[in-house]
Protein backbone atom coordinates (compact mmCIF):
# COMPACT_ATOMS: atom_id res chain seq x y z
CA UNK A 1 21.24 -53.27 15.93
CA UNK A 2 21.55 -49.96 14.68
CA UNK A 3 22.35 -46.16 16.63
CA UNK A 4 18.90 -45.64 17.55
CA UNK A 5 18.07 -48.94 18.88
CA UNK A 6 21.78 -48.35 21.28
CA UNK A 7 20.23 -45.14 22.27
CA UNK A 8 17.06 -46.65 23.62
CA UNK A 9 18.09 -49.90 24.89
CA UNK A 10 20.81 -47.94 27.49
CA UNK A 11 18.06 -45.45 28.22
CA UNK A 12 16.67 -48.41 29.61
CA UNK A 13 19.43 -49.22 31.60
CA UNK A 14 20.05 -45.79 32.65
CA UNK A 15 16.71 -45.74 33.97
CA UNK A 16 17.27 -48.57 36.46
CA UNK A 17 19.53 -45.82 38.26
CA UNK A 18 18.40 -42.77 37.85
CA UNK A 19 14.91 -40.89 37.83
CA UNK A 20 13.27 -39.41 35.11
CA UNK A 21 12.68 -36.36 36.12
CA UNK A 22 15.96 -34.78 37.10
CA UNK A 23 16.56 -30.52 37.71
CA UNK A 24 20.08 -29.47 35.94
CA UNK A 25 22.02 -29.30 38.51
CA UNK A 26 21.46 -32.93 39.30
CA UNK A 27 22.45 -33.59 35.85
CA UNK A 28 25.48 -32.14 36.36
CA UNK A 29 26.33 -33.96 39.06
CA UNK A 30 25.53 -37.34 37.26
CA UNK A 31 27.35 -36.09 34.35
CA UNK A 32 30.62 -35.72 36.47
CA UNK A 33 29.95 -39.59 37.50
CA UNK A 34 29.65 -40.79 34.05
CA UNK A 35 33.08 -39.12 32.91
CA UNK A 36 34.74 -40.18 35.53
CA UNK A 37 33.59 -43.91 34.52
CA UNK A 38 34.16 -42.96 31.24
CA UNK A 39 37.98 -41.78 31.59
CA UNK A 40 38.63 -44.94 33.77
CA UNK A 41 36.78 -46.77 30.88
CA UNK A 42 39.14 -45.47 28.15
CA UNK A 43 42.19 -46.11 30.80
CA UNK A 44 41.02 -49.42 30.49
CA UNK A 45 40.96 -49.82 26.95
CA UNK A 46 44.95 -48.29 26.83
CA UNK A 47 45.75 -51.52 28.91
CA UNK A 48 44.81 -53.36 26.19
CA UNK A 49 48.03 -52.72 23.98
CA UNK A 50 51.85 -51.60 25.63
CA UNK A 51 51.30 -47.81 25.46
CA UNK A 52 53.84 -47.43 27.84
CA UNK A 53 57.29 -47.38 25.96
CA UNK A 54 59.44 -48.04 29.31
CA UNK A 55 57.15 -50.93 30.25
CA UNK A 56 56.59 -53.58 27.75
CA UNK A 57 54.06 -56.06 29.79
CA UNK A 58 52.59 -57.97 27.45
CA UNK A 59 52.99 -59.84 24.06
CA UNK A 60 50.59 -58.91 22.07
CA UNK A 61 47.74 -56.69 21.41
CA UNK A 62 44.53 -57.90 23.83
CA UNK A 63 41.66 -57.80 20.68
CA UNK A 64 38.79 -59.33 22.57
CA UNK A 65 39.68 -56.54 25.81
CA UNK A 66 39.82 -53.38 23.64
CA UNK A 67 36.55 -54.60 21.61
CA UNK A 68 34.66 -54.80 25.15
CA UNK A 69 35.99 -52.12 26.39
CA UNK A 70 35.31 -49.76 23.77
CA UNK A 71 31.58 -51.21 24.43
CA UNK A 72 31.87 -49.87 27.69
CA UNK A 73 33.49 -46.35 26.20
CA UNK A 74 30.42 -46.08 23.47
CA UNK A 75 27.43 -46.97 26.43
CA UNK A 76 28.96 -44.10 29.04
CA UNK A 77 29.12 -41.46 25.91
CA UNK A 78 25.79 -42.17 25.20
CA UNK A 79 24.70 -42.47 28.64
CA UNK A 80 25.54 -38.62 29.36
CA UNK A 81 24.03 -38.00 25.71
CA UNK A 82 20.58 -39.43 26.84
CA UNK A 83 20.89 -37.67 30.32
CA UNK A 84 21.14 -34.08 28.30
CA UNK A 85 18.03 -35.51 25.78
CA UNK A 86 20.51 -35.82 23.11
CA UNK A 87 18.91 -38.82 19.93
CA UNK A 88 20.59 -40.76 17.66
CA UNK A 89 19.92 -38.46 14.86
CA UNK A 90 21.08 -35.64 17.22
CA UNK A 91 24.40 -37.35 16.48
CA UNK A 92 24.25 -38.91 13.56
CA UNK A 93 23.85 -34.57 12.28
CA UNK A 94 26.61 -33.56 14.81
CA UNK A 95 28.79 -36.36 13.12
CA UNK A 96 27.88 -35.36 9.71
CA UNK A 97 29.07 -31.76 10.62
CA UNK A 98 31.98 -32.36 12.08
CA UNK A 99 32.79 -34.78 9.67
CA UNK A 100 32.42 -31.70 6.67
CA UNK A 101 34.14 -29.77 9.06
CA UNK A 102 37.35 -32.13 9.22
CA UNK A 103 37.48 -32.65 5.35
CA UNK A 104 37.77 -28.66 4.93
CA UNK A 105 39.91 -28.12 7.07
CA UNK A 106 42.10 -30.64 6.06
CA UNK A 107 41.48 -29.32 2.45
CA UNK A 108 42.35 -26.07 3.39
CA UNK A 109 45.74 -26.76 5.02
CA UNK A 110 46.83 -28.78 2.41
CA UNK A 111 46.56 -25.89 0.38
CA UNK A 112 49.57 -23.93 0.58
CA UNK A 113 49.61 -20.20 0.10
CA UNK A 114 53.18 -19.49 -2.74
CA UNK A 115 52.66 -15.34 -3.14
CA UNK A 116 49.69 -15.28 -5.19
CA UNK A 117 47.61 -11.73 -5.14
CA UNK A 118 45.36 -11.55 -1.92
CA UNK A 119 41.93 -10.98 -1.56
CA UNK A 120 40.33 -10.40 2.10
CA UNK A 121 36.66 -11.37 1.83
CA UNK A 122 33.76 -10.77 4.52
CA UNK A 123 30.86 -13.63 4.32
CA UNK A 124 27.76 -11.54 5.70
CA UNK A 125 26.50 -9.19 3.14
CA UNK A 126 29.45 -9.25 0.87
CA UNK A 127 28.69 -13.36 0.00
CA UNK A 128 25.84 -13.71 2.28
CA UNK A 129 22.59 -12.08 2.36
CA UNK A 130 22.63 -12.60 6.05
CA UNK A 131 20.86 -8.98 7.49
CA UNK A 132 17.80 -9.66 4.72
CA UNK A 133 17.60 -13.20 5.65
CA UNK A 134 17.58 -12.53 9.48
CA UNK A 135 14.87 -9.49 8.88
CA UNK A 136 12.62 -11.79 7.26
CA UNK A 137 13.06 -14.61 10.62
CA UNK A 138 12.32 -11.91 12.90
CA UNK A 139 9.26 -10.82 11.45
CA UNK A 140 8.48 -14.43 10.62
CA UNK A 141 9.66 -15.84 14.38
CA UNK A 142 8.44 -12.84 16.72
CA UNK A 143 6.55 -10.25 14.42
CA UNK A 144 9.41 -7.85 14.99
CA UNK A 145 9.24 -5.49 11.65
CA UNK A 146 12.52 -3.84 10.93
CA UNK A 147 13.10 -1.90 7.73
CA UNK A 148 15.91 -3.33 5.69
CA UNK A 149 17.06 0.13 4.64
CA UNK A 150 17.66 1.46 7.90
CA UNK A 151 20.93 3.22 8.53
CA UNK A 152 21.54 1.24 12.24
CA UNK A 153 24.42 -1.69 11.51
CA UNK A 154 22.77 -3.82 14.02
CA UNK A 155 19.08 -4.13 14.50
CA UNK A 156 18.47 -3.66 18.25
CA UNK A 157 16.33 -0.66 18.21
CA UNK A 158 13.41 -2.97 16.83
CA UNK A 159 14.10 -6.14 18.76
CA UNK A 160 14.62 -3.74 22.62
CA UNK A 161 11.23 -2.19 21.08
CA UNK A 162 9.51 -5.46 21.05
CA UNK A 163 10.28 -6.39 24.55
CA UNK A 164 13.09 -8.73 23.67
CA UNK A 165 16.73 -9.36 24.31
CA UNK A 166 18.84 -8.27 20.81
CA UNK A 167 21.35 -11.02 22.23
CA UNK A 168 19.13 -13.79 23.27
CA UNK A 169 17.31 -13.19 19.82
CA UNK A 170 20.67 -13.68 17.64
CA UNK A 171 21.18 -16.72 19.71
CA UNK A 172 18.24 -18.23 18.62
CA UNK A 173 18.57 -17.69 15.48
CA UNK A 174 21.72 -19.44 15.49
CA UNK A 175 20.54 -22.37 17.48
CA UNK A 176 17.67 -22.80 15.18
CA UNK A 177 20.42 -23.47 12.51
CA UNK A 178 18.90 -20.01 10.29
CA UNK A 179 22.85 -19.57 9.24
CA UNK A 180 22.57 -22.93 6.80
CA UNK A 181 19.47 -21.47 5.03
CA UNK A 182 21.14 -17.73 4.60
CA UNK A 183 20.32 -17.07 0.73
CA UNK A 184 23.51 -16.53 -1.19
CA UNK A 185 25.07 -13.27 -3.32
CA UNK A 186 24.83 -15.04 -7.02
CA UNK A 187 26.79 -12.21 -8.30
CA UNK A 188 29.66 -11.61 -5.69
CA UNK A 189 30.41 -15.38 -5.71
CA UNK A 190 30.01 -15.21 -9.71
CA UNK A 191 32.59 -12.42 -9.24
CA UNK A 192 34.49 -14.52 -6.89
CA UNK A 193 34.51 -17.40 -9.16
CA UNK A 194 36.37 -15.21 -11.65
CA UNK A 195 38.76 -14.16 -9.46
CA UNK A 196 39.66 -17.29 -8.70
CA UNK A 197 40.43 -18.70 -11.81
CA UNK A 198 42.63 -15.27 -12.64
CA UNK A 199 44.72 -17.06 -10.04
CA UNK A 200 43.96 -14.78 -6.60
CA UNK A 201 44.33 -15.90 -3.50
CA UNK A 202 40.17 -15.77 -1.78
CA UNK A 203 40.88 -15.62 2.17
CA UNK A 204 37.15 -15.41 3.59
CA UNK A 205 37.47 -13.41 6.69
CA UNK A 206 34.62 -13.20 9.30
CA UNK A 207 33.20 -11.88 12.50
CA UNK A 208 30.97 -14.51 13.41
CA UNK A 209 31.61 -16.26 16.56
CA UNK A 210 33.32 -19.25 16.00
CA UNK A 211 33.22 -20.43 19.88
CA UNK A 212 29.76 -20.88 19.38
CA UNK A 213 30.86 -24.61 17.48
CA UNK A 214 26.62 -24.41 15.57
CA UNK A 215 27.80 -20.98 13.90
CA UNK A 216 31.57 -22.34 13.22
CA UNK A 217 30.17 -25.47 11.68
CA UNK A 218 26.62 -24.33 9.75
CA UNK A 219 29.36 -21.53 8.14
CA UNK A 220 31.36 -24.02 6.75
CA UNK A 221 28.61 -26.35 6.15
CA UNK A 222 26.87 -23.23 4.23
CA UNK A 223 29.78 -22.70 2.24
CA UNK A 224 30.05 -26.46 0.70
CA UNK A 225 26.54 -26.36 -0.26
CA UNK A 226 27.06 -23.21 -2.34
CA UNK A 227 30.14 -24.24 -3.61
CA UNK A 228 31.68 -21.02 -2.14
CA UNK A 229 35.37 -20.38 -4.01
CA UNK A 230 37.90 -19.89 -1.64
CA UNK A 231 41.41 -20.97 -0.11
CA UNK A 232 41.05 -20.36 3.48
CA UNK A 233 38.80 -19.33 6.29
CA UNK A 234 39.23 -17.79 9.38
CA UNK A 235 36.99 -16.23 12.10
CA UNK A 236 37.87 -12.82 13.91
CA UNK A 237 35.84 -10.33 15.15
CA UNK A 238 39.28 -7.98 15.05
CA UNK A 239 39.72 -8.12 11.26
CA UNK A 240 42.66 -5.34 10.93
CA UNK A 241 44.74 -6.84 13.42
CA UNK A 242 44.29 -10.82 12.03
CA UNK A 243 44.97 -9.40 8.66
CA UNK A 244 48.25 -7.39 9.93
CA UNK A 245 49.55 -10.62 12.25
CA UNK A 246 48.68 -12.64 8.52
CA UNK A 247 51.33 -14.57 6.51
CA UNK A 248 50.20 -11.90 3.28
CA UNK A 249 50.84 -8.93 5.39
CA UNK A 250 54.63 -7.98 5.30
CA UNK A 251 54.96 -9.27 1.68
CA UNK A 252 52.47 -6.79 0.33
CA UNK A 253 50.59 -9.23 -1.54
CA UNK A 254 47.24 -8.32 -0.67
CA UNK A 255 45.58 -6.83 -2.80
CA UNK A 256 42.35 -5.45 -1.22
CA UNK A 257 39.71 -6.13 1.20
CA UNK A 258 35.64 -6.79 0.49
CA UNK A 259 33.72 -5.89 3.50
CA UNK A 260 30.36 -4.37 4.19
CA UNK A 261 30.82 -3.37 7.63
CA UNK A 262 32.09 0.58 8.57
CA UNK A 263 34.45 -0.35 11.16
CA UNK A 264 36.17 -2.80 9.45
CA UNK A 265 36.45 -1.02 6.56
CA UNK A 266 37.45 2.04 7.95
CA UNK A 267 40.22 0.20 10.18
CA UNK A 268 41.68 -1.39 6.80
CA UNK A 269 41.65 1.28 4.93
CA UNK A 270 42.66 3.30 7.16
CA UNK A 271 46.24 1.31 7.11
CA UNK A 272 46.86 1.33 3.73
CA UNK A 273 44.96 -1.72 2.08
CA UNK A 274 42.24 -0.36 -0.60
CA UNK A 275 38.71 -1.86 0.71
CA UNK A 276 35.39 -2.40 -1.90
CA UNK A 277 32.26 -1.78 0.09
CA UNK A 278 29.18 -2.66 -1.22
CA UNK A 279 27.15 0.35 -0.75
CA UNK A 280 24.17 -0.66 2.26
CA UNK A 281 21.91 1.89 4.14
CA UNK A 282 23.73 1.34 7.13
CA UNK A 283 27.93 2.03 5.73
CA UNK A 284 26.98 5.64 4.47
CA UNK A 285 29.78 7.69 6.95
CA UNK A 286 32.45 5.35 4.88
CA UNK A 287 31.50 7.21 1.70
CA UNK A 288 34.42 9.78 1.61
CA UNK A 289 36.98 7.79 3.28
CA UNK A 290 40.19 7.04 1.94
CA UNK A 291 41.05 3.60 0.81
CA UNK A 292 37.66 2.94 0.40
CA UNK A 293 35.77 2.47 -2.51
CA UNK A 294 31.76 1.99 -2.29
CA UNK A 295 30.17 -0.33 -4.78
CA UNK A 296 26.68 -0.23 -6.09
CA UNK A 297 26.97 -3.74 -7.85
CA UNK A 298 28.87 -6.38 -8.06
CA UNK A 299 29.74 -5.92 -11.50
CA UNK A 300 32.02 -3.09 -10.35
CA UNK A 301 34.33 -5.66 -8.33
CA UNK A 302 36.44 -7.13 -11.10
CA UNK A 303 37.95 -3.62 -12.48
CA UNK A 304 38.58 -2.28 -9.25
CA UNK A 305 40.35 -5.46 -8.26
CA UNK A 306 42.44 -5.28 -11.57
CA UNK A 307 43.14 -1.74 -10.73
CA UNK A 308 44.69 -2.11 -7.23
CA UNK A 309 46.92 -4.75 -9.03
CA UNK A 310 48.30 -2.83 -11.94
């Protein structure tokens, strides 16, 4: 018997109990029900061994009880699953993601940081060609034409234009999983890939939302299938004050930042830490500011980086 089969056959059963057509707020309420049974379910399956240090009552480990009752613990998860309209492969994909997700992270803290030179790098548009990628869904998705040269950092004057929500749009893009199939920058993680084996330090440092848990795992997801170089990742929409609360910080060890976006930039700069913008249509008031160096390629990258270190 395999997932999909234990889907359907406790659809079945759920059936017997509850009616098919249900509003959301009654699914709520028969969500409640089913973790309730569910926590008394896994209660259950903690009798099953002494878990209780001051009360040894039993003398060994009941196999047959926790087998069933982990039975019982697998059909109430997948109970509420089928109540929300949740498949097998719907988990079988969460489970692969999380499962990515786990390994990484586990990489990642494995990886200890011993004073090598630090690099700060942004994902969209500095490794990601995420504003030419979303351009092309929105005129693909709702017709929505925006030109990808135009000096606004967000693209809301189109979207509000077009009759539709700049927020709910986004939203959808993420829930349609468009952050997996962002093309990447060849030549930044070329540059990247140098960097790294110079022995620097690659922190990848982004603004997405990482309570939304689709964008926090398609962006990790997206950076094993590229094969993105880097030691660690972290997600904050306040860049200057992560990087200043940072382990790199007060040892002066980084080295610069790489970030395409003007307040960012400006806000790390602005404190003392050199920042490589690549030069886009909408950065232009950074031009002059101090700190800040603008980049027309990415063949430009490796000298400056070199130069902030010597």
């Amino acid at each position: 018997m395999n997932l999909k089969t234990l889907f359907s056959k406790q659809l079945k059963f759920n059936d017997l109990f509850y009616q098919k057509k249900l509003t959301e707020k009654e699914k709520e309420e028969i969500t409640k029900s089913l973790i309730l049974a569910l926590h008394s379910e896994v209660s259950s399956l903690a009798d099953n061994i002494n878990f209780k240090d001051h009360k040894i009552n039993r003398e060994c480990v009941d196999l047959s009880g926790m087998l069933y009752e982990s039975v019982d613990v697998l059909r109430y998860l997948i109970a509420i699953l089928n109540l929300w309209d949740f498949s097998s492969d719907d988990l079988v994909s969460a489970y692969k993601d999380k499962e990515l997700f786990l390994h990484a992270r586990h990489r990642s803290g494995q990886n200890k940081w011993c004073g090598e030179p630090v690099i700060i790098v942004d994902i969209d548009d500095v490794i990601a060609q995420f504003r030419e990628c979303f351009v092309e869904w929105l005129e693909e998705r709702h017709g929505v034409v925006v030109d990808k040269n135009s000096p606004e950092y967000y693209t809301s004057t189109e979207v509000k234009n077009a009759g539709l929500n700049p927020e709910g749009v986004f939203f959808q893009f993420i829930d349609e999983r468009q952050f997996r199939e962002i093309r990447p920058c060849i030549e930044m993680l070329n540059s990247l890939k140098s960097l790294k084996r110079e022995g620097y330090w690659i922190h990848l440092l982004t603004a997405r939302p990482s309570d939304n848990l689709i964008v926090k795992y398609d962006t990790y997801s997206w950076i094993e299938i590229h094969k993105i170089p880097y030691d660690r990742i972290d997600f904050s929409p306040e860049k200057y004050r992560w990087i200043a609360q940072s382990e790199y910080y007060d040892t002066g060890k980084i080295v610069c930042a790489i970030d395409d976006s003007p307040k960012h930039a400006a806000e790390i700069a602005k404190h003392g830490i050199p920042v490589i913008v690549p030069r886009k249509s909408y950065n232009q008031e950074v031009l002059d500011v101090e700190n800040i160096e603008v980049i027309d390629s990415c063949d430009e990258v490796l000298k400056l980086i070199k130069s902030f270190s010597n």
